[in-house]
Protein backbone atom coordinates (compact mmCIF):
# COMPACT_ATOMS: atom_id res chain seq x y z
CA UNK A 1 -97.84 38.15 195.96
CA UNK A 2 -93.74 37.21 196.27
CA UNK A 3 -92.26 34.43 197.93
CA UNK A 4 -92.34 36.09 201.75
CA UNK A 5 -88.67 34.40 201.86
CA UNK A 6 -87.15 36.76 199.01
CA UNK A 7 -89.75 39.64 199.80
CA UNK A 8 -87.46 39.83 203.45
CA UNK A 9 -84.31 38.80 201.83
CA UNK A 10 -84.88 41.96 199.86
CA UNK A 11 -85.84 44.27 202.87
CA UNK A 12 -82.74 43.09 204.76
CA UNK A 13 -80.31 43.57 201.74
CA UNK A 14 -81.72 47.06 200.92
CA UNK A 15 -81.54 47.92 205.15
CA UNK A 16 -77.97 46.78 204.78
CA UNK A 17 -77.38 49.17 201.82
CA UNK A 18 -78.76 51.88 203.59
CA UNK A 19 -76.51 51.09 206.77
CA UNK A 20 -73.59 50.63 205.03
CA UNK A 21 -74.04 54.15 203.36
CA UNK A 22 -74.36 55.77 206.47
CA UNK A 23 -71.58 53.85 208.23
CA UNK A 24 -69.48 55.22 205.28
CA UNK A 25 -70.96 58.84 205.57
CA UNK A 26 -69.98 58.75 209.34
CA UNK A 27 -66.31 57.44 208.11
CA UNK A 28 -66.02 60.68 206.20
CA UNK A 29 -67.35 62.84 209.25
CA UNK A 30 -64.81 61.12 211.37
CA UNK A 31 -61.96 61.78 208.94
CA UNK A 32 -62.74 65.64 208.63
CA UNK A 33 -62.86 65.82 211.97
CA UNK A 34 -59.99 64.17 212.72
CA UNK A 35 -58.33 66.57 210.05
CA UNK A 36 -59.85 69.83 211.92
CA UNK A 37 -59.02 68.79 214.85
CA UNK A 38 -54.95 68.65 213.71
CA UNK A 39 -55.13 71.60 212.16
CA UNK A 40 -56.34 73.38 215.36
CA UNK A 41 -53.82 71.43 216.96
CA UNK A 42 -51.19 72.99 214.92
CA UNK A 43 -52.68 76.29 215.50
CA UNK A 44 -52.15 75.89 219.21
CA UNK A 45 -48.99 75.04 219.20
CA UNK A 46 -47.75 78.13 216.94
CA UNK A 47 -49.45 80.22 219.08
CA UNK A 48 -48.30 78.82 222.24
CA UNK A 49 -44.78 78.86 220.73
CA UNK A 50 -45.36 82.43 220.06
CA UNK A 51 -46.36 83.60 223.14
CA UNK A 52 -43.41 81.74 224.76
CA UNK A 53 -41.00 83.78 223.13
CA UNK A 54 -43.06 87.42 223.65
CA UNK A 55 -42.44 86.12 227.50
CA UNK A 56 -38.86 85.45 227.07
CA UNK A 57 -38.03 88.29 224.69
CA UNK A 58 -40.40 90.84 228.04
CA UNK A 59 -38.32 89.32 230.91
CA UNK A 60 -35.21 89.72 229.04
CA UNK A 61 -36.26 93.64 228.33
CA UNK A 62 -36.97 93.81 231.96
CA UNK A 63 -33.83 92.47 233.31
């Protein structure tokens, strides 16, 4: 049987491990995410862009 000392000194450094692994998997959700989300930003805004100027260019045919 180990020293109970260095058997929990190992639990704790393999529990950090593990939490730092996820931390950094949730890092990399975060940034794809944060990449999606500009892209659909941009998307948006083209589109809103466009259908400003079918607007304009339909009153100006009306008038």
């Amino acid at each position: 049987m180990g020293n109970p000392l260095e058997d929990r000194l190992s639990q704790l450094k393999s529990q950090y491990t593990s939490g730092q692994k996820e931390l950094d998997k949730l890092h990399q959700t975060e940034n794809d995410l944060q990449v999606t989300l500009l892209r659909i930003s941009g998307g948006i805004q083209v589109l809103e862009e466009e259908i400003a100027k079918a607007q304009q260019s339909s009153q100006r045919q009306q008038s």
